[in-house]
C-alpha atoms as a PDB file:
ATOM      1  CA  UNK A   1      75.245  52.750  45.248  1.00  0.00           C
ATOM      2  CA  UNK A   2      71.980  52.073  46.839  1.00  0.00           C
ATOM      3  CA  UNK A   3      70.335  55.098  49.536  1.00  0.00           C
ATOM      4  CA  UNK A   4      70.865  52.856  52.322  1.00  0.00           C
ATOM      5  CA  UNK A   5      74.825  52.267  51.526  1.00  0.00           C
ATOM      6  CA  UNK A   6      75.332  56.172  50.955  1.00  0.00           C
ATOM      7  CA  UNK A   7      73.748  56.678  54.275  1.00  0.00           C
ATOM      8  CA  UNK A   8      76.145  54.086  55.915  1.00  0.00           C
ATOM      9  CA  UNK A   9      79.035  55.143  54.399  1.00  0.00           C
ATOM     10  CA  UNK A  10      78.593  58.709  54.064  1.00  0.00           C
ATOM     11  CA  UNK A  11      75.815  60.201  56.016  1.00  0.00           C
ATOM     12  CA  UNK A  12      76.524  58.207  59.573  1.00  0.00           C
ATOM     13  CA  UNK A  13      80.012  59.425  59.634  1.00  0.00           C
ATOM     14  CA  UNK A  14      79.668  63.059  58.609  1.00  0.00           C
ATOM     15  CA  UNK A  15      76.804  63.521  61.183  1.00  0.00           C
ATOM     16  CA  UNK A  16      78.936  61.531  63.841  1.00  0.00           C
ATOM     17  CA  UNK A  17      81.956  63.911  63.358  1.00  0.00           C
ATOM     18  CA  UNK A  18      79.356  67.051  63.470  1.00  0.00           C
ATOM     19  CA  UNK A  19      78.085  66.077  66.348  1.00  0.00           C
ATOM     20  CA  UNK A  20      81.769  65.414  67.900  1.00  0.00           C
ATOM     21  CA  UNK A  21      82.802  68.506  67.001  1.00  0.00           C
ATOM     22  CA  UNK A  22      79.849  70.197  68.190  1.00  0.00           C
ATOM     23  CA  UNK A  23      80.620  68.570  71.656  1.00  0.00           C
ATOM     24  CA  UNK A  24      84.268  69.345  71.566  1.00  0.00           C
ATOM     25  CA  UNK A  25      83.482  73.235  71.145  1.00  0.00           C
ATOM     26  CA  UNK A  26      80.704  73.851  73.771  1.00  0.00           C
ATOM     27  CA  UNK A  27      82.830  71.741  75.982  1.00  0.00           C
ATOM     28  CA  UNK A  28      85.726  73.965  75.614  1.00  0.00           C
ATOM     29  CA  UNK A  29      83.625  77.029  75.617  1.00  0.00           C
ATOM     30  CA  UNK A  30      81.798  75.790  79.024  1.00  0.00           C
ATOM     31  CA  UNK A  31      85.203  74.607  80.171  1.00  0.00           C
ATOM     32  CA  UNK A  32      86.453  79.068  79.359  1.00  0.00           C
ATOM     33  CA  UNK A  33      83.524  80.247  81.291  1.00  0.00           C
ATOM     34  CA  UNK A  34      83.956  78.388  84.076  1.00  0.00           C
ATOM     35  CA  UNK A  35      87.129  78.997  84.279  1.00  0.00           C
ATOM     36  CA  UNK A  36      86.877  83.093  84.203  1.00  0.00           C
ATOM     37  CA  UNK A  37      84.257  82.456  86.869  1.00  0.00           C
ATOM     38  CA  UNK A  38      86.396  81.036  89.358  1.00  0.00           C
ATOM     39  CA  UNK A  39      88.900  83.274  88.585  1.00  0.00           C
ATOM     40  CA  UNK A  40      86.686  86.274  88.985  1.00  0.00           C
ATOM     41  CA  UNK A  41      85.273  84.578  92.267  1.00  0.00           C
ATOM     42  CA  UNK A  42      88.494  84.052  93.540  1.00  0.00           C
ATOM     43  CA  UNK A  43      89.367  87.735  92.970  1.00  0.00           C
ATOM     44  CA  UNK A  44      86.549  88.649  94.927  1.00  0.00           C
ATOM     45  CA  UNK A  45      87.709  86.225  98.175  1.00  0.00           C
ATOM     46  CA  UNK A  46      91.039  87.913  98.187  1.00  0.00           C
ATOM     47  CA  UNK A  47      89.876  91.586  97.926  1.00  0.00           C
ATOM     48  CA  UNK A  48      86.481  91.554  99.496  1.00  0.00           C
ATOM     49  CA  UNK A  49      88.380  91.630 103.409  1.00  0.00           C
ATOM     50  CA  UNK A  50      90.517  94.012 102.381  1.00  0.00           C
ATOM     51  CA  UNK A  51      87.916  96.333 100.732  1.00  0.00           C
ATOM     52  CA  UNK A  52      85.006  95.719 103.849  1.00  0.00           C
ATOM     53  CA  UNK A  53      88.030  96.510 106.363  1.00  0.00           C
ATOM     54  CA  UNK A  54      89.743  99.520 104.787  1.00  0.00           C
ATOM     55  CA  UNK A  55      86.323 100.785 104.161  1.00  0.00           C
ATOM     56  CA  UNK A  56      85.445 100.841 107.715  1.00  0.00           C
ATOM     57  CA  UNK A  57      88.567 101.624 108.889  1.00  0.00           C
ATOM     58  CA  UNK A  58      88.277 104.394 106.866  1.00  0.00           C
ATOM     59  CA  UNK A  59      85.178 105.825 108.040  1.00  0.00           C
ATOM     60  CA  UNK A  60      85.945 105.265 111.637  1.00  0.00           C
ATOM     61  CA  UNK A  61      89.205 107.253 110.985  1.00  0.00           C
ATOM     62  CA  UNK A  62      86.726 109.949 108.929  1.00  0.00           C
ATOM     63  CA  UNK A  63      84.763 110.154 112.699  1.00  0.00           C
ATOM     64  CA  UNK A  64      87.707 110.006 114.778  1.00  0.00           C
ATOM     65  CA  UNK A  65      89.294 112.994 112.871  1.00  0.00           C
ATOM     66  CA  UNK A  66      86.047 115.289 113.238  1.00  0.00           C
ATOM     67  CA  UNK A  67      85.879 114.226 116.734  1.00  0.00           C
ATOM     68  CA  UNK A  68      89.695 115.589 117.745  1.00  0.00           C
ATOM     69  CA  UNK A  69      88.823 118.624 116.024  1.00  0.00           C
ATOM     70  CA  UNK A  70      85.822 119.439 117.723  1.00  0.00           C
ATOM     71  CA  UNK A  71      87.851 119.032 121.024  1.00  0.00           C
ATOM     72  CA  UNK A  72      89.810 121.255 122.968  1.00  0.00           C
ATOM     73  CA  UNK A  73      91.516 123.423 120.941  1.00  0.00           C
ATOM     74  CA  UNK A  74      95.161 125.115 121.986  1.00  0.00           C
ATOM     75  CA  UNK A  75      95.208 128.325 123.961  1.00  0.00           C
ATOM     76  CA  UNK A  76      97.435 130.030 121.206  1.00  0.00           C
ATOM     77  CA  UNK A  77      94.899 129.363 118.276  1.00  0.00           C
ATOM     78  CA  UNK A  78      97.368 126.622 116.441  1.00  0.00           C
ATOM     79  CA  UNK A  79      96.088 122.650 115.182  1.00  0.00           C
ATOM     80  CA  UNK A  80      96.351 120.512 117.878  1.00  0.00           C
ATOM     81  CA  UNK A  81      99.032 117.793 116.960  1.00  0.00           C
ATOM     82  CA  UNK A  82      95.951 114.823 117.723  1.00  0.00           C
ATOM     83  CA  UNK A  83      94.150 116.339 114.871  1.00  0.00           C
ATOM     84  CA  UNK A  84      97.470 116.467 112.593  1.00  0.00           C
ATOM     85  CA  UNK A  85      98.145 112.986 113.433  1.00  0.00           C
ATOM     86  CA  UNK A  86      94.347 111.534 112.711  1.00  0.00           C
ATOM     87  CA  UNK A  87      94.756 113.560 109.261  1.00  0.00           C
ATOM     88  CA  UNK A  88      97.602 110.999 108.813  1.00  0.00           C
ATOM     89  CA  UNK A  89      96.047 108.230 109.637  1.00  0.00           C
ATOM     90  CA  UNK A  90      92.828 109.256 107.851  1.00  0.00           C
ATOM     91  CA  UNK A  91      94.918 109.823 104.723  1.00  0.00           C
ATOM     92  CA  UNK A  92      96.662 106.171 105.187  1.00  0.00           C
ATOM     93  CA  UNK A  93      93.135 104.578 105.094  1.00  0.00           C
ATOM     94  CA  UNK A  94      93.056 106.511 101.875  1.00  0.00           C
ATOM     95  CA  UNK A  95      96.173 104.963 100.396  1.00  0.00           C
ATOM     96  CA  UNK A  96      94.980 100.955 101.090  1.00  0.00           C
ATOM     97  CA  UNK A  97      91.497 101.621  99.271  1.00  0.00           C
ATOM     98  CA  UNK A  98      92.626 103.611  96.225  1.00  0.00           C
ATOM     99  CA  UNK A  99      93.882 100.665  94.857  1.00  0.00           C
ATOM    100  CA  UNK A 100      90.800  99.084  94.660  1.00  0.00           C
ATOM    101  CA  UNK A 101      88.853 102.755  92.955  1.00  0.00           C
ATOM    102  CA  UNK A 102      89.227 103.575  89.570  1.00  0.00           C
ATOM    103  CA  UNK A 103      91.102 107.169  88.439  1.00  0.00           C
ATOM    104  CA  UNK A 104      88.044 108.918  88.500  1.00  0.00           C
ATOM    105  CA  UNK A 105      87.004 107.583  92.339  1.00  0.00           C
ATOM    106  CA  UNK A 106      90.170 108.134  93.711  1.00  0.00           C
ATOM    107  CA  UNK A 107      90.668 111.724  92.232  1.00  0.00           C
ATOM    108  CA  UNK A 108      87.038 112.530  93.530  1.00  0.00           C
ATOM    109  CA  UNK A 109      88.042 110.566  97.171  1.00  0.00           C
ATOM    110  CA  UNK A 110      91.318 112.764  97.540  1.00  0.00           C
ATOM    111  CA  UNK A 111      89.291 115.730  96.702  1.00  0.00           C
ATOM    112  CA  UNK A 112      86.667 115.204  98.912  1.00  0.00           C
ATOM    113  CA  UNK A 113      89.895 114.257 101.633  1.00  0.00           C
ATOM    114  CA  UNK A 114      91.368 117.947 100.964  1.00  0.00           C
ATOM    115  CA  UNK A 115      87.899 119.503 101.703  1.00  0.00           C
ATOM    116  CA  UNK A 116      87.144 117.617 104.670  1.00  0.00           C
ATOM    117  CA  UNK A 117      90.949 118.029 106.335  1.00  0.00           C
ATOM    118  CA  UNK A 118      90.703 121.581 105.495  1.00  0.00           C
ATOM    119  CA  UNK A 119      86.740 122.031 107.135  1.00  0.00           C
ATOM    120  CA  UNK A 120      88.114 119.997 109.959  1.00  0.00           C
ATOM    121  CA  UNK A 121      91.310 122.310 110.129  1.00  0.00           C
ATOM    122  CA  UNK A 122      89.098 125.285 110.492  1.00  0.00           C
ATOM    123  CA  UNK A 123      86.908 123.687 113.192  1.00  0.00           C
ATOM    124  CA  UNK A 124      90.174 122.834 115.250  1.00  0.00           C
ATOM    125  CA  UNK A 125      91.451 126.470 115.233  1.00  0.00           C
ATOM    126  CA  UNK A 126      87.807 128.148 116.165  1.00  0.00           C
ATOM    127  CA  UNK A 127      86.264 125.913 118.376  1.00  0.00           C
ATOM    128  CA  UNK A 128      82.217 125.340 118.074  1.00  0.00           C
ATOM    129  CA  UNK A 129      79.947 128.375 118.859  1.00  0.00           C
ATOM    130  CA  UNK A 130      76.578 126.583 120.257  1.00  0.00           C
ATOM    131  CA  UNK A 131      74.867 128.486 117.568  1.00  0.00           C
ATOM    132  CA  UNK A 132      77.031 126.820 114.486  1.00  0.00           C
ATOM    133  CA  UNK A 133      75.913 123.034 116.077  1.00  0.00           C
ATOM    134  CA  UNK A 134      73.337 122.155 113.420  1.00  0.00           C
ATOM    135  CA  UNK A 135      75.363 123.866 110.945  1.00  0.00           C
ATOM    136  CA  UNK A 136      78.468 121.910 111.307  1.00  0.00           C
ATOM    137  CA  UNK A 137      76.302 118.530 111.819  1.00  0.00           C
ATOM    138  CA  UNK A 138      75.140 119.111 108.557  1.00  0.00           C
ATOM    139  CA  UNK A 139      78.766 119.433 107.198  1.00  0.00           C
ATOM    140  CA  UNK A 140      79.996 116.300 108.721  1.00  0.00           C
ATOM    141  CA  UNK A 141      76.590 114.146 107.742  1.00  0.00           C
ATOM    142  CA  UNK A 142      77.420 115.829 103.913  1.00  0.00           C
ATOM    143  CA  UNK A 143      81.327 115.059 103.463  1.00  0.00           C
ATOM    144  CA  UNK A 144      80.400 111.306 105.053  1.00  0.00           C
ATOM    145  CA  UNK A 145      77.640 111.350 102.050  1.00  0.00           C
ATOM    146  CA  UNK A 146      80.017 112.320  99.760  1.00  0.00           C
ATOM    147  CA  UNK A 147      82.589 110.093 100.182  1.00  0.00           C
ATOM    148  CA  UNK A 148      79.812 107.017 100.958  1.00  0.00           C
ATOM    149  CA  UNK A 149      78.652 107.894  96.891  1.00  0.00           C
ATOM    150  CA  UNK A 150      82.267 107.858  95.654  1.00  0.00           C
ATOM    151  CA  UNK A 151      82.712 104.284  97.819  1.00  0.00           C
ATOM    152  CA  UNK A 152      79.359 102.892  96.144  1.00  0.00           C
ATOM    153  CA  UNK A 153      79.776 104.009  92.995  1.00  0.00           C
ATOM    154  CA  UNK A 154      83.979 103.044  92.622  1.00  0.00           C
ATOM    155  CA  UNK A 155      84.690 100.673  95.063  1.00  0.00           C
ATOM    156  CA  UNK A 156      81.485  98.631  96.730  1.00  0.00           C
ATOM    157  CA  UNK A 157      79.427  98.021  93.417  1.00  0.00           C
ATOM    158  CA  UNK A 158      81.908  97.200  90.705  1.00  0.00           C
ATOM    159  CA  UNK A 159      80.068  95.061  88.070  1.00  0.00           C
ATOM    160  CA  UNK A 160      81.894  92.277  86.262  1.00  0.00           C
ATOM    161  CA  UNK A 161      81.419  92.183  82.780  1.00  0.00           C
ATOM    162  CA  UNK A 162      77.872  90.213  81.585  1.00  0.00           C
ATOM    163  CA  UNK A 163      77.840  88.715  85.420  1.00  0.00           C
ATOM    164  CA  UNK A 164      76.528  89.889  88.237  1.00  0.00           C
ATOM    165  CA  UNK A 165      78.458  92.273  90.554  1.00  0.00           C
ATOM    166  CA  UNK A 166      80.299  89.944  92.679  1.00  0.00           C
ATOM    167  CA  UNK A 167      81.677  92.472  95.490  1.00  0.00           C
ATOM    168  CA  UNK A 168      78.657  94.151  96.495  1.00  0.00           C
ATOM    169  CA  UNK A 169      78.627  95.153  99.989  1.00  0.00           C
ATOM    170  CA  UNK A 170      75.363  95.544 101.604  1.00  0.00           C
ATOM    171  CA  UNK A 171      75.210  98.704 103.678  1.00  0.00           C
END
């Protein structure tokens, strides 16, 4: 059997088939990745509205309940029922973004939520002295920080694995 006969016969086809195979695999492989691309970015079209509106629905509902509490408060020294009902609502605005938050950010969300309802209790039943203003600015500007670090770190920058984060919100 001469070199150029084994190389015909032998060599031609073996490297052909290689070569096939070779194809066959990255094309499946490329065929995988895009696929759990377009799955991730079609993940990200469904939740993204959802996230970017509960998100500022729920800070608006975060203002909204410091505002009622900072308003007229009853004669008798009770909660107003405005500042019961924006609890509610602020705590609803809770319940359509823990879904998207891991265990961790929604157990440091609700806890933040207690401490916040409770501060904004207090305020309701004692009014504002002009001399606590700054005091209780600070308080509002530091629960809003607070739960802006749990939404960054749990809900707004949630990496997908070896890609780049694909729900980032910019502030």
């Amino acid at each position: 059997m001469s070199f150029y006969r084994f190389c015909k016969d032998i060599i031609l086809p073996a490297s052909t088939a290689i070569v096939a195979i070779v194809a066959i695999i990255i094309t499946f492989k490329t065929s995988k990745m895009t696929f759990e691309e377009n799955a991730k970015l079609k993940e990200y079209e469904i939740t993204f509205n959802e996230k970017r509106k509960s998100y500022s629905e729920f800070m608006e509902r975060y203002t909204d309940l410091f505002i009622k509490s900072t308003e007229d408060k009853n004669i008798d020294g009770t909660v107003p029922r405005k500042v019961f009902d924006s609890i509610l609502k602020l705590e609803a605005t809770y319940f359509g973004l823990a879904p998207f938050m891991d265990e961790t950010g929604r157990q440091k969300c609700w806890a933040v939520l207690e401490k916040y309802e409770e501060y904004c209790l207090e305020l309701s039943k004692h009014g504002i002295r002009p001399e606590d203003k700054d005091a209780i600015k600070r308080q509002f500007y530091g629960f809003r920080n607070e739960f802006i670090d749990v939404f960054d770190k749990k809900l707004i920058t949630k990496k997908t694995s070896g890609a780049a984060p694909l729900d980032t919100l910019q502030k």
